[in-house]
N, C-alpha and C. Protein backbone atom coordinates (compact mmCIF):
# COMPACT_ATOMS: atom_id res chain seq x y z
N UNK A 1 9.84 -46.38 -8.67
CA UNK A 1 9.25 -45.74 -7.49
C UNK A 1 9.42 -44.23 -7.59
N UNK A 2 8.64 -43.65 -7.38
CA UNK A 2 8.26 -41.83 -7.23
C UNK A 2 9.48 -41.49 -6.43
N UNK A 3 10.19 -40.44 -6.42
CA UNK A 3 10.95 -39.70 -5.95
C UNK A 3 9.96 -38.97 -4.57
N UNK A 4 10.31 -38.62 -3.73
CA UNK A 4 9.10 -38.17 -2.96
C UNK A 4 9.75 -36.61 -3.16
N UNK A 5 8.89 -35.88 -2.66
CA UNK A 5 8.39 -34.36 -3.21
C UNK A 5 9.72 -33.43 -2.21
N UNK A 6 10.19 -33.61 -2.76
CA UNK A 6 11.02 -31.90 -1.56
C UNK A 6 10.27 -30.84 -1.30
N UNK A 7 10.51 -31.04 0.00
CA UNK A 7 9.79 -28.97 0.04
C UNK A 7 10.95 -28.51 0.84
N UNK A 8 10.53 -27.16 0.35
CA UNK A 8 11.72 -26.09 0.94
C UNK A 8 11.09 -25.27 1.71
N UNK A 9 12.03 -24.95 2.59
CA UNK A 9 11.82 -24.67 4.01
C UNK A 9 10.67 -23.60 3.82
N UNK A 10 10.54 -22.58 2.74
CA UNK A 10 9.31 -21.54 2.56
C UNK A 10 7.88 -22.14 2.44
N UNK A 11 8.28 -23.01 1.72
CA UNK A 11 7.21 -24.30 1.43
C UNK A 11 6.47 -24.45 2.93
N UNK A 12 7.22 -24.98 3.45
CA UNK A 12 6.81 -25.70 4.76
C UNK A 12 6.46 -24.69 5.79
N UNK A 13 7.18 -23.00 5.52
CA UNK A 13 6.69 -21.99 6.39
C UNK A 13 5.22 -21.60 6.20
N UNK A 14 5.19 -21.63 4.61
CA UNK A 14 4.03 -21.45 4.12
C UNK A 14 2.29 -22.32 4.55
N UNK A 15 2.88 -23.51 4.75
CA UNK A 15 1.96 -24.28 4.72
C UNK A 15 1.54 -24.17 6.74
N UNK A 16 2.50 -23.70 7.25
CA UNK A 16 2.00 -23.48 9.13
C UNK A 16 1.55 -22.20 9.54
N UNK A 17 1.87 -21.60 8.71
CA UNK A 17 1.62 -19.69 8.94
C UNK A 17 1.04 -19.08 7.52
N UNK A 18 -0.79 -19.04 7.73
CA UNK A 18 -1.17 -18.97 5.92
C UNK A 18 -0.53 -17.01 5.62
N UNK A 19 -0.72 -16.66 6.97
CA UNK A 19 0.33 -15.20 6.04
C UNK A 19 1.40 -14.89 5.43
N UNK A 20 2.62 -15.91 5.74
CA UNK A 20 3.84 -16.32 5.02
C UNK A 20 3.29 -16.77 3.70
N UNK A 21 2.15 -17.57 3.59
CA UNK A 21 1.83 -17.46 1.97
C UNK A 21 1.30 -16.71 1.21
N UNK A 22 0.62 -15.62 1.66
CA UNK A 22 0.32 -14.38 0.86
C UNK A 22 1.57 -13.51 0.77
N UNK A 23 2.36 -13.82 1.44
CA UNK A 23 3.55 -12.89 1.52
C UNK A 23 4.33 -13.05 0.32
N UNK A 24 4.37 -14.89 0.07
CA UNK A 24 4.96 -15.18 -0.89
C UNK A 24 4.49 -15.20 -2.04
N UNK A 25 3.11 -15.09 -2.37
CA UNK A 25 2.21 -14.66 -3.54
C UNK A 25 2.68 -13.20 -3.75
N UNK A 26 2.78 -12.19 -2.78
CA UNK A 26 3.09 -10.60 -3.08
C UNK A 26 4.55 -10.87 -3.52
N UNK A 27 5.41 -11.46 -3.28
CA UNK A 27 6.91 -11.27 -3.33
C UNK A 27 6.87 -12.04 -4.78
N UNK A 28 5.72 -12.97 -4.91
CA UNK A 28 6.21 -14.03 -6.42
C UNK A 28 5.68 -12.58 -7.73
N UNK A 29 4.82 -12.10 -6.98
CA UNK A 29 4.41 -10.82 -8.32
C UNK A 29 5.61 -9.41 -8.20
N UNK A 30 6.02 -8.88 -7.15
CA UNK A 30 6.73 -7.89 -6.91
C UNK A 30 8.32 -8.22 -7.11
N UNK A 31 8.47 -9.14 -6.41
CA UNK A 31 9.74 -9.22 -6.34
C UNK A 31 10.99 -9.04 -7.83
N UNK A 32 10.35 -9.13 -9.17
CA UNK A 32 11.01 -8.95 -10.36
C UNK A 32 11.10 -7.99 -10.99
N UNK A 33 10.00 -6.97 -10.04
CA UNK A 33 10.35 -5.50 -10.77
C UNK A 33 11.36 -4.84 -10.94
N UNK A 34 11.74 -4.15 -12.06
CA UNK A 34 12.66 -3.24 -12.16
C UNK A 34 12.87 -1.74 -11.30
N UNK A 35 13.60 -1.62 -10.44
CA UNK A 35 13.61 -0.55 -9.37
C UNK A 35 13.73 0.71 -10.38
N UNK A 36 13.03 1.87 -10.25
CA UNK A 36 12.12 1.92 -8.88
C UNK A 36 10.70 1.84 -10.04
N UNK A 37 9.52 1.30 -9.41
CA UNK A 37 8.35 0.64 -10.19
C UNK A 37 7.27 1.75 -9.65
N UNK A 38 6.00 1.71 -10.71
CA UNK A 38 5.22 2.26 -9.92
C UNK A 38 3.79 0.96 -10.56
N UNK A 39 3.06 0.53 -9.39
CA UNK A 39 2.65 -0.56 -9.75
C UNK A 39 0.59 -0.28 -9.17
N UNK A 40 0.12 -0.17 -10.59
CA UNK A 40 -1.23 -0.62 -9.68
C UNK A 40 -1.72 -2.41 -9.44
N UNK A 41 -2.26 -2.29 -7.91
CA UNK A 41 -2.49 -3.43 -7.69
C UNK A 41 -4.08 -3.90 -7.45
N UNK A 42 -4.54 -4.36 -8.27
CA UNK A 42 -5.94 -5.11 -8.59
C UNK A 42 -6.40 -6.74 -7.19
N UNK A 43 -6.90 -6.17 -6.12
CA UNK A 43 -6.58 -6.89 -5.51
C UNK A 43 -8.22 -7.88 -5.26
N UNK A 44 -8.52 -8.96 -5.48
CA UNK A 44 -9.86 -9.69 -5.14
C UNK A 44 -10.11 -9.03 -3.33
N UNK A 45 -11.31 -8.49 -3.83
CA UNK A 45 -12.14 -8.25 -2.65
C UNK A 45 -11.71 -8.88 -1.23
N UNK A 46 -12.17 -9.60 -1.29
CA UNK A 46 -12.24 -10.90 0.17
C UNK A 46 -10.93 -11.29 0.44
N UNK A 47 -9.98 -10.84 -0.40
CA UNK A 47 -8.43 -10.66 0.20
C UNK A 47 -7.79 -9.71 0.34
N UNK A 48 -8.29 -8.57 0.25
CA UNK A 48 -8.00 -7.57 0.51
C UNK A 48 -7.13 -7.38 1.62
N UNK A 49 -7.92 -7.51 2.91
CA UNK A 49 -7.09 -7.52 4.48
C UNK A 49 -5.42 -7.73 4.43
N UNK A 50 -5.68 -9.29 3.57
CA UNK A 50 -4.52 -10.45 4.04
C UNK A 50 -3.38 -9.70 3.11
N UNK A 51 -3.90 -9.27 1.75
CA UNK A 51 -2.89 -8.75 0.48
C UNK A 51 -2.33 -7.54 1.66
N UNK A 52 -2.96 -6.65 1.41
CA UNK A 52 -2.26 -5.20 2.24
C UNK A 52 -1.13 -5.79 3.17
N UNK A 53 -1.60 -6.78 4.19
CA UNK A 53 -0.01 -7.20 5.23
C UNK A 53 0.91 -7.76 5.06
N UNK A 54 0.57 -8.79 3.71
CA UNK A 54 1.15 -9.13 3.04
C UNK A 54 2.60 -8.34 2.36
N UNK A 55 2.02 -7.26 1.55
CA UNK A 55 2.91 -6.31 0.94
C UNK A 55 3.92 -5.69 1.93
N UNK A 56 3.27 -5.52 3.32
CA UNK A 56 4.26 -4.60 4.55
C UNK A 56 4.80 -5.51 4.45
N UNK A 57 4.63 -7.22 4.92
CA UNK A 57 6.05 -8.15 5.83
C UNK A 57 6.73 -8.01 4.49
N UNK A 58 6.57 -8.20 3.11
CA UNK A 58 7.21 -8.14 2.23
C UNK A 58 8.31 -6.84 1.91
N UNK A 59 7.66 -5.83 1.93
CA UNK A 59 8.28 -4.58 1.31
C UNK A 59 9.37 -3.78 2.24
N UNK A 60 9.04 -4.47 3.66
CA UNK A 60 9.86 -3.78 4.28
C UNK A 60 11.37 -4.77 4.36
N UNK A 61 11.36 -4.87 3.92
CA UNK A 61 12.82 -6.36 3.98
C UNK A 61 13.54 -5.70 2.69
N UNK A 62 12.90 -4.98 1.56
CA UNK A 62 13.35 -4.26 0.53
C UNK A 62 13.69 -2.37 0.64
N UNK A 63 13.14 -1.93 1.47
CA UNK A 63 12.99 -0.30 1.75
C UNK A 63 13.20 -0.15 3.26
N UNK A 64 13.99 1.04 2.88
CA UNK A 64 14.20 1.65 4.73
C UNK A 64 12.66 2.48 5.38
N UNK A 65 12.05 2.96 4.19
CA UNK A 65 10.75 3.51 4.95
C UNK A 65 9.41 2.76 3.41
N UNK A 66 8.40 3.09 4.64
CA UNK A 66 7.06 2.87 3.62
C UNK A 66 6.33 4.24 4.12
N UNK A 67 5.69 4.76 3.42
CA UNK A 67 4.67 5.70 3.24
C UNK A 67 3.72 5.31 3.11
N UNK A 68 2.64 5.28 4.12
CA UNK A 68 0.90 4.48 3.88
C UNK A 68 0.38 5.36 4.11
N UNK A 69 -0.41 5.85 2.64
CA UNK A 69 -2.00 6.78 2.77
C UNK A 69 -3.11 6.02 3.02
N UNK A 70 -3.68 5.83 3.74
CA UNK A 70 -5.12 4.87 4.33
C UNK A 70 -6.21 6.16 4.46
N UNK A 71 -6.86 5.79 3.42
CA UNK A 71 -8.37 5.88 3.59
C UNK A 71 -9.42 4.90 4.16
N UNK A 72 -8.90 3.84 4.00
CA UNK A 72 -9.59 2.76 4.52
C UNK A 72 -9.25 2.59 6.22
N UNK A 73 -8.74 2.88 6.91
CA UNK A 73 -8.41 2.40 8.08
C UNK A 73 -7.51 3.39 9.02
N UNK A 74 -7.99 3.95 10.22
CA UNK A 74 -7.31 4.68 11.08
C UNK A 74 -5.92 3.79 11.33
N UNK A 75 -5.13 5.03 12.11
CA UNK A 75 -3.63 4.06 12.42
C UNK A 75 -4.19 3.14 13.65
N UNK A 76 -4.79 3.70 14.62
CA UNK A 76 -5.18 2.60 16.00
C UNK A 76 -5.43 1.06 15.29
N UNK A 77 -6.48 0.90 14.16
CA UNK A 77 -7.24 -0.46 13.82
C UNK A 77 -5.49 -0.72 13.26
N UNK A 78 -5.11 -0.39 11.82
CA UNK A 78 -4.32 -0.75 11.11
C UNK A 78 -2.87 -1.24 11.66
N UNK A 79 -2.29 -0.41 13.14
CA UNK A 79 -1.28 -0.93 13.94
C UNK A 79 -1.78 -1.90 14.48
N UNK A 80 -3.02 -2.13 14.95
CA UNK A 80 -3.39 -3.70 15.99
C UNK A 80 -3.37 -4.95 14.78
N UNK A 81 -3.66 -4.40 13.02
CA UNK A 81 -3.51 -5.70 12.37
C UNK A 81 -1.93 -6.05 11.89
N UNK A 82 -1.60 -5.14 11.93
CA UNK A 82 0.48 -5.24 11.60
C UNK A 82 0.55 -6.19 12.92
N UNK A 83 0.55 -5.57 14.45
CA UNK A 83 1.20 -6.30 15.58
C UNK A 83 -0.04 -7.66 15.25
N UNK A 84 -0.53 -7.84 15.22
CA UNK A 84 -1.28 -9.52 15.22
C UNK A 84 -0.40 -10.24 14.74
N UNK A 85 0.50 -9.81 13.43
CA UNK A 85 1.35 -10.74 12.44
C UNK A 85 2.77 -10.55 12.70
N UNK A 86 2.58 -10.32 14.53
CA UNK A 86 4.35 -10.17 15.30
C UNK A 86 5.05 -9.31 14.39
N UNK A 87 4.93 -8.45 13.18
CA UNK A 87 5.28 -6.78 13.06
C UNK A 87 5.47 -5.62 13.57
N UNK A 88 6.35 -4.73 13.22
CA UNK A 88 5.87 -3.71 14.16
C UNK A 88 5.36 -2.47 13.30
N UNK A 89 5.79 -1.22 13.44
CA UNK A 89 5.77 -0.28 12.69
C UNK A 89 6.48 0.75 12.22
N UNK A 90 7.81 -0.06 12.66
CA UNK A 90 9.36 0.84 12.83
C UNK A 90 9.10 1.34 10.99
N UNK A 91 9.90 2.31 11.22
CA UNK A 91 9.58 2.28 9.35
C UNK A 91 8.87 3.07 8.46
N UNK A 92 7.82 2.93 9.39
CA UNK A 92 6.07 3.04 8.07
C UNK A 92 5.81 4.57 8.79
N UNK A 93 5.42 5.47 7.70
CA UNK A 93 4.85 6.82 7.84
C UNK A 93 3.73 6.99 7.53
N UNK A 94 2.68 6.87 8.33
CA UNK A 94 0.92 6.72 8.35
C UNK A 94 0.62 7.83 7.64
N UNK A 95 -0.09 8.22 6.88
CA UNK A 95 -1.24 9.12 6.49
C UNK A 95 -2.01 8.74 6.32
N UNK A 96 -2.92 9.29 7.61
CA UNK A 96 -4.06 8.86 8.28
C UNK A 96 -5.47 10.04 7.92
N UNK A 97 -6.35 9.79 6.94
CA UNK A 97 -6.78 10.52 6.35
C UNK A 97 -8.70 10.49 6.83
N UNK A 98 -8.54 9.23 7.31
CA UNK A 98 -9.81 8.59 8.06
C UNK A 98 -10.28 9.10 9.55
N UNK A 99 -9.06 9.09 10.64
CA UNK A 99 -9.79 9.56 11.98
C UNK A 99 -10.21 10.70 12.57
N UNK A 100 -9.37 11.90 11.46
CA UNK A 100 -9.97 13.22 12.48
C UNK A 100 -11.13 13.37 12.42
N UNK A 101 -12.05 12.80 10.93
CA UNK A 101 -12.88 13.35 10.59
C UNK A 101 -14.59 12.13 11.11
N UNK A 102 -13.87 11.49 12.52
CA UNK A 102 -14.53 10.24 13.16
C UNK A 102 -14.28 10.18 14.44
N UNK A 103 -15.33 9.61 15.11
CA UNK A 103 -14.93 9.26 16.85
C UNK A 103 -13.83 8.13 16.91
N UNK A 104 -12.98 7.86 15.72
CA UNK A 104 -11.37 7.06 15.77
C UNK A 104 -10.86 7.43 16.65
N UNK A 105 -10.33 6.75 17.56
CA UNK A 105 -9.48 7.13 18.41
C UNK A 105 -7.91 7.40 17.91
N UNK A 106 -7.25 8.54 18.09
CA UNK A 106 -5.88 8.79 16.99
C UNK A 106 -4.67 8.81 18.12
N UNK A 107 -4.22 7.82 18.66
CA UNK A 107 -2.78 7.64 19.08
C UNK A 107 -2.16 8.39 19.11
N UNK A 108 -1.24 9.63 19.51
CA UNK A 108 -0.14 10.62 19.17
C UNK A 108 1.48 10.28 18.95
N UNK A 109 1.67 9.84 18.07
CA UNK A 109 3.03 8.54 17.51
C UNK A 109 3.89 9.57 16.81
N UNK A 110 4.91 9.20 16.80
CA UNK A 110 5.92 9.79 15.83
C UNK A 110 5.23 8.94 14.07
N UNK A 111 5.34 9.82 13.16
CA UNK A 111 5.47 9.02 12.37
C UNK A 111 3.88 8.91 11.67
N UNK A 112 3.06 9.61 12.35
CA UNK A 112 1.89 9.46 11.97
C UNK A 112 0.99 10.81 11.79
N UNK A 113 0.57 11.08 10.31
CA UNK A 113 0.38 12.49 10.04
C UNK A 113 -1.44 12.67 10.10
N UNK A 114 -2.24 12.88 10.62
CA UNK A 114 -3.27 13.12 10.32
C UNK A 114 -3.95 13.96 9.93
N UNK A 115 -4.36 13.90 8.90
CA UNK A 115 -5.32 14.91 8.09
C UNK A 115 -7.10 14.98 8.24
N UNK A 116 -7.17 16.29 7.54
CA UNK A 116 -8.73 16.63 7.98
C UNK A 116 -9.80 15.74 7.65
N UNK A 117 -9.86 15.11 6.35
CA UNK A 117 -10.82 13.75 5.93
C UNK A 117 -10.15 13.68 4.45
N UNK A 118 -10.98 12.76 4.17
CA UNK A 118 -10.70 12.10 3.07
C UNK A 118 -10.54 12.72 1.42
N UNK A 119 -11.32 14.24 1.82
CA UNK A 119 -11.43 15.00 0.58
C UNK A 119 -9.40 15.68 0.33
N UNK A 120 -8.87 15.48 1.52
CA UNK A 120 -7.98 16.94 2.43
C UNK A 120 -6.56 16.28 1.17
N UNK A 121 -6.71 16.32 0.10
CA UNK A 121 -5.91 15.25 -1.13
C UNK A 121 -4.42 16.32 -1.36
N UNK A 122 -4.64 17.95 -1.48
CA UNK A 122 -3.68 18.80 -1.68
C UNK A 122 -2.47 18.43 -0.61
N UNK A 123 -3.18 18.38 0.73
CA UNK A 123 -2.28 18.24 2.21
C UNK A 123 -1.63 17.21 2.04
N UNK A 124 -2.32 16.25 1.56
CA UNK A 124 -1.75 14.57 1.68
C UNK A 124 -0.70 14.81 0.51
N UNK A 125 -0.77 15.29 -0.19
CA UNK A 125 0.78 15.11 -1.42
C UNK A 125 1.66 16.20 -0.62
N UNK A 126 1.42 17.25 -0.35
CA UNK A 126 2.40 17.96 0.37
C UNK A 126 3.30 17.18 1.29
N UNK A 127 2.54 16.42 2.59
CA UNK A 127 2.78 15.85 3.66
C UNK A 127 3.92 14.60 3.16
N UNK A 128 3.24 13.53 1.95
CA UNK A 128 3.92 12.48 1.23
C UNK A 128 5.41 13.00 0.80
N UNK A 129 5.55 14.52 -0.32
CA UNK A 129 6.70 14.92 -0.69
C UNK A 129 7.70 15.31 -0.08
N UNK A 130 7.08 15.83 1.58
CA UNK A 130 7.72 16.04 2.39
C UNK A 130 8.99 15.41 2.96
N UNK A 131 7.77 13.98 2.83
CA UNK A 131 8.73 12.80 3.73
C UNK A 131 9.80 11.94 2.91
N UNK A 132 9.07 12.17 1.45
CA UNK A 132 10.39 11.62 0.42
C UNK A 132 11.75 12.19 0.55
N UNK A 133 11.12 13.68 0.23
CA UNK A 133 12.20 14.97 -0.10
C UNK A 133 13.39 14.71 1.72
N UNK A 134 12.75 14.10 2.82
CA UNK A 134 13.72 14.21 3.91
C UNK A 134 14.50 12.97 4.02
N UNK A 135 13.97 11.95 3.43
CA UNK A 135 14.20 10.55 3.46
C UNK A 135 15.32 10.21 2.22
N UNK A 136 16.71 10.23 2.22
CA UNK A 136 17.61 9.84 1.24
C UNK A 136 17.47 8.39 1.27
N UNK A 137 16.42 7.68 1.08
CA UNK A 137 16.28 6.36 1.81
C UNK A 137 15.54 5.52 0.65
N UNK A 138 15.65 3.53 0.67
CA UNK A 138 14.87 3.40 -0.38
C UNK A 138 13.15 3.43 0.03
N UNK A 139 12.55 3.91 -1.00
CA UNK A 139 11.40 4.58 0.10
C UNK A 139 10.04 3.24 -1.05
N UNK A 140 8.85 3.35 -0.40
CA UNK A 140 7.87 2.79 -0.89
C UNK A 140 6.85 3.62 -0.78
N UNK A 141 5.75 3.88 -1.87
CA UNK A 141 4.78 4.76 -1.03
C UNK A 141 3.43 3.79 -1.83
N UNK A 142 2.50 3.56 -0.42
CA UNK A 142 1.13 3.35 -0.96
C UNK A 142 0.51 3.70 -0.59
N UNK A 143 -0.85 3.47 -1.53
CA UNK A 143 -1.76 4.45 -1.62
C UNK A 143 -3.43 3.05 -1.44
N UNK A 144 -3.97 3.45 0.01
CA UNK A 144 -5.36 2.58 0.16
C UNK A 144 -6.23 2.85 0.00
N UNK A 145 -7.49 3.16 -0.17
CA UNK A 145 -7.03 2.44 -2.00
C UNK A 145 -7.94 3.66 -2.75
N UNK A 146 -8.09 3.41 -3.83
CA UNK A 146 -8.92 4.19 -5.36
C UNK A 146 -10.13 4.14 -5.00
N UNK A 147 -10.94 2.75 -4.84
CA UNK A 147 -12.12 3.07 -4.69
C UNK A 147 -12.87 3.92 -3.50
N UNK A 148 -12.06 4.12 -2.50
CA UNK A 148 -12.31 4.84 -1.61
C UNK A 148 -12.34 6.09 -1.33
N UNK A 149 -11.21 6.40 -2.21
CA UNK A 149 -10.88 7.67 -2.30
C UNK A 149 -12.24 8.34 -3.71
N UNK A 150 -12.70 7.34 -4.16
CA UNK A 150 -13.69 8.06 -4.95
C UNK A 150 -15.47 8.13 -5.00
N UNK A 151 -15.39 7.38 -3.38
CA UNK A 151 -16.41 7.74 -2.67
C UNK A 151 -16.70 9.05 -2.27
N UNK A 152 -15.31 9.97 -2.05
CA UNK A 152 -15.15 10.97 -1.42
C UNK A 152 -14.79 12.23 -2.21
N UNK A 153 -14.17 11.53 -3.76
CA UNK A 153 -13.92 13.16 -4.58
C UNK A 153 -14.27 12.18 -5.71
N UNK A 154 -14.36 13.29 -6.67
CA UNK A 154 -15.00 13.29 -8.39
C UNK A 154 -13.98 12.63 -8.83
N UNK A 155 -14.10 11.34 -9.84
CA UNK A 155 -13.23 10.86 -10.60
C UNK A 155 -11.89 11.61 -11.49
N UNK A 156 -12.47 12.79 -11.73
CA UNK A 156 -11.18 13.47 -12.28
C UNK A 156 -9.87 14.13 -11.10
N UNK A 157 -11.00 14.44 -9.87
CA UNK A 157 -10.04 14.74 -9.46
C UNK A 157 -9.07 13.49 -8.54
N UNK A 158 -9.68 12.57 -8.28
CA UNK A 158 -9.03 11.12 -7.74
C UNK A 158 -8.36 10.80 -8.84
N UNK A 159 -7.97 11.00 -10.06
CA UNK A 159 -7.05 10.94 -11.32
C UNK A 159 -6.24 11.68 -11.10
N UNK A 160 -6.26 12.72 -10.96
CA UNK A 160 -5.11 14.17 -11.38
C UNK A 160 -4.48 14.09 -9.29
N UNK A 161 -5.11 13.17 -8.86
CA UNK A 161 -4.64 12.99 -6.98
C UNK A 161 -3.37 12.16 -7.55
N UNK A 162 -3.59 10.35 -7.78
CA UNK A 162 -3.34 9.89 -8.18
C UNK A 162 -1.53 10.06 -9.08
N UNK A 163 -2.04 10.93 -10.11
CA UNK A 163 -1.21 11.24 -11.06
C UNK A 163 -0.34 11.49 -10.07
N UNK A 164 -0.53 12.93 -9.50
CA UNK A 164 0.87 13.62 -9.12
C UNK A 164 1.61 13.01 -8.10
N UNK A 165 0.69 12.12 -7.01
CA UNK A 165 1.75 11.21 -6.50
C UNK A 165 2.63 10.38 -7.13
N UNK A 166 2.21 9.75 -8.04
CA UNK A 166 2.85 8.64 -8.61
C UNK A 166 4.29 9.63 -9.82
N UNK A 167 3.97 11.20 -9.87
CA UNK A 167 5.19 12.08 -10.14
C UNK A 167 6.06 12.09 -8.89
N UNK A 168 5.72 12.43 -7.93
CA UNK A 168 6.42 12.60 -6.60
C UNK A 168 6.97 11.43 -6.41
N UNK A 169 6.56 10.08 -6.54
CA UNK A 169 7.48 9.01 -6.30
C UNK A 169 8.64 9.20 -7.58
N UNK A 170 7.69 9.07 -8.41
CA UNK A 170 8.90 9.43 -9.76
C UNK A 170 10.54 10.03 -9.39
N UNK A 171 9.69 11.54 -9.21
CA UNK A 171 10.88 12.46 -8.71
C UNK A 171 11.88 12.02 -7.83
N UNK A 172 11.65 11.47 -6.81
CA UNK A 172 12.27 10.72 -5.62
C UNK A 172 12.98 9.63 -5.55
N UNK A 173 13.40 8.61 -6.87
CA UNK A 173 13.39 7.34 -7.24
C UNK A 173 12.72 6.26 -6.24
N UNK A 174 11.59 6.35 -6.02
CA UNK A 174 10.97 5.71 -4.90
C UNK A 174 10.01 4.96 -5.92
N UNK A 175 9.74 3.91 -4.77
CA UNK A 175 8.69 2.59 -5.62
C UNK A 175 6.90 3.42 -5.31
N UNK A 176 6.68 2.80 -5.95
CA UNK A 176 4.96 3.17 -5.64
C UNK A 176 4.18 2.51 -5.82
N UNK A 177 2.98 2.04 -5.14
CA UNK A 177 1.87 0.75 -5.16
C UNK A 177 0.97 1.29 -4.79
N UNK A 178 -0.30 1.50 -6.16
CA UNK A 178 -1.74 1.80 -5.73
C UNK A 178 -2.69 0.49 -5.74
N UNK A 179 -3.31 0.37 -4.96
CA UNK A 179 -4.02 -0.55 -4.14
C UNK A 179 -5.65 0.28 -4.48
N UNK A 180 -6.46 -1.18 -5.30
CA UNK A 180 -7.74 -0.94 -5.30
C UNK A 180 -8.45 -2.40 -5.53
N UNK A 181 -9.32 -2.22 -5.10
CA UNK A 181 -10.43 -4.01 -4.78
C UNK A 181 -10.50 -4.11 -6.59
N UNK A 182 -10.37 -5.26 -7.40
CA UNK A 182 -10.71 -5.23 -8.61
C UNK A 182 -12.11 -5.63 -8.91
N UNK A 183 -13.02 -5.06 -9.54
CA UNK A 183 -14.23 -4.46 -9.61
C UNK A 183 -14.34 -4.51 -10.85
N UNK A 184 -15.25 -4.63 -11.46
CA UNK A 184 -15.77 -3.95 -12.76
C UNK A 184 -16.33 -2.55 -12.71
N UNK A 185 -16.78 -2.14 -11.88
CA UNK A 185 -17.63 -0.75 -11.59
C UNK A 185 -16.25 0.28 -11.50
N UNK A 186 -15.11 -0.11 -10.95
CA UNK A 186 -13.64 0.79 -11.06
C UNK A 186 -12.91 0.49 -12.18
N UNK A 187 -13.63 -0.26 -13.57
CA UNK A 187 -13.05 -0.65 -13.90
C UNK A 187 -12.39 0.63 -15.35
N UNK A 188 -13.34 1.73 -15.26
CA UNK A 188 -12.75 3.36 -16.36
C UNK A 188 -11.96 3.49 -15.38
N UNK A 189 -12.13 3.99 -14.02
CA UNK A 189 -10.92 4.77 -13.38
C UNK A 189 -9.42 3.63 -13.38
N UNK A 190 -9.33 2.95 -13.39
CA UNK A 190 -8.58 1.90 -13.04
C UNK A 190 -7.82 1.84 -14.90
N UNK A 191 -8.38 1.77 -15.71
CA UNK A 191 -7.97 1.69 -17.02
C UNK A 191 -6.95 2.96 -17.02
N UNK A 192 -7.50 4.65 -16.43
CA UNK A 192 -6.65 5.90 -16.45
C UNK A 192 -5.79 5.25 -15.99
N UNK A 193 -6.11 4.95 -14.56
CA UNK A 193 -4.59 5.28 -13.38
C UNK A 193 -3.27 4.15 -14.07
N UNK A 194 -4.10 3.30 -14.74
CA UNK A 194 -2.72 2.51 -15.60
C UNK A 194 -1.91 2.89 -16.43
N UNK A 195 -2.37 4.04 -17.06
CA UNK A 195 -1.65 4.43 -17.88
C UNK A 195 -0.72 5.16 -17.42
N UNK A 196 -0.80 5.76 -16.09
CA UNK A 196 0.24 6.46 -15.38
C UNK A 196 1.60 5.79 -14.68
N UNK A 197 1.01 4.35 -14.50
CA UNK A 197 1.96 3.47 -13.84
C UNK A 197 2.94 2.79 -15.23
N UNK A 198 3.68 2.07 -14.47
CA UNK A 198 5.02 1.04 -15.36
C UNK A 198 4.17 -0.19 -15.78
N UNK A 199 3.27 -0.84 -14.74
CA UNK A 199 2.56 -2.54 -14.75
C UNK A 199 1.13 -2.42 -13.50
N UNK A 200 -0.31 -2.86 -14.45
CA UNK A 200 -0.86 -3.09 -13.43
C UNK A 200 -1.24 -5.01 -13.49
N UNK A 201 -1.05 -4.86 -12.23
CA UNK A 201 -0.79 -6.66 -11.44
C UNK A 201 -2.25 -6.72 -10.79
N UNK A 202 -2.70 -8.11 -11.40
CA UNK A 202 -3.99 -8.41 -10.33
C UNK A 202 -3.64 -9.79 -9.54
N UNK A 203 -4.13 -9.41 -8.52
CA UNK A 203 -3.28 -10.57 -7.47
C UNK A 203 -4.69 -11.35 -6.85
């Protein structure tokens, strides 16, 4: 007679709450890195949403702060999808690169830096080094995402953007995770930005 199947309690979290299982898909790829990592992440389209919240319930259980550059999403939308998944935002340092330059409505929060639009790339590494350089803390910084950011500037210079953050985490012993939809059409820029990182992961 068959032994019947054990599951363990993640198992069983997994299977009542499907975001506990993307969580555990991000933690089964992240979780073995060698500290501190700098990681591009190749993420399927149509999971995009779920991956990104994924990585917060995950990353923050590992780091005292996260650093989020969003091109994709003002802080108003992006805090209402954290609190949906009973999160909060204790922690996370927005760079918010999307609303000034939109009828977004922009919250006035501690913790949340907004910049002029999406081109404004000099400010945004200043603003990022800032918060490393104050933070003796284990820090995370990501970046949403590549393809977006190269809607908005020339491939070389979304490379040489790119680069010097992923120096600034360097400098800082801080982790780093660039986040882009995996594509074939991103698929030259995406070949550079690897070579700058430790491992790129497609999830």
């Amino acid at each position: 007679m068959a032994k019947p199947e054990t599951w363990s309690s993640e198992k069983i979290e997994a299977m009542l709450n499907p975001m506990r299982k993307v969580e555990l898909r991000v933690s089964k790829e992240l979780s073995g890195l060698m500290k501190p990592f700098t990681v591009l992440l190749l993420v399927q389209p149509e999971e995009y949403s779920n991956i990104k919240k994924g990585i917060i319930m995950f990353s923050r259980k590992s780091h005292d702060i996260i650093i989020y550059i969003s091109l994709n999403m003002g802080y108003g939308k992006f805090s209402e999808e954290i609190h949906k998944e009973k999160e909060n935002m204790e922690g996370i340092h927005f760079i918010d690169l999307v609303s000034e330059n939109s009828n977004i409505k922009k919250p006035d929060m501690k913790n949340v830096y907004y910049l002029s639009s999406p081109t404004d790339l000099s400010e945004c590494i200043v603003v990022a080094e800032k918060i490393l350089s104050d933070n003796n803390k284990k820090s995370l910084l990501i970046l949403d995402s590549v393809s977006t950011l190269m809607v908005y500037n020339k491939q070389e210079t979304t490379e040489k953007f790119i680069h010097a953050l992923i120096e600034k985490a360097n400098t800082t012993n801080s982790n780093a995770i660039i986040m882009s939809p995996d594509s074939e059409k991103k698929e030259r820029v995406t070949q550079t930005i690897a070579q700058f990182v430790d491992r790129t992961i497609r999830i």
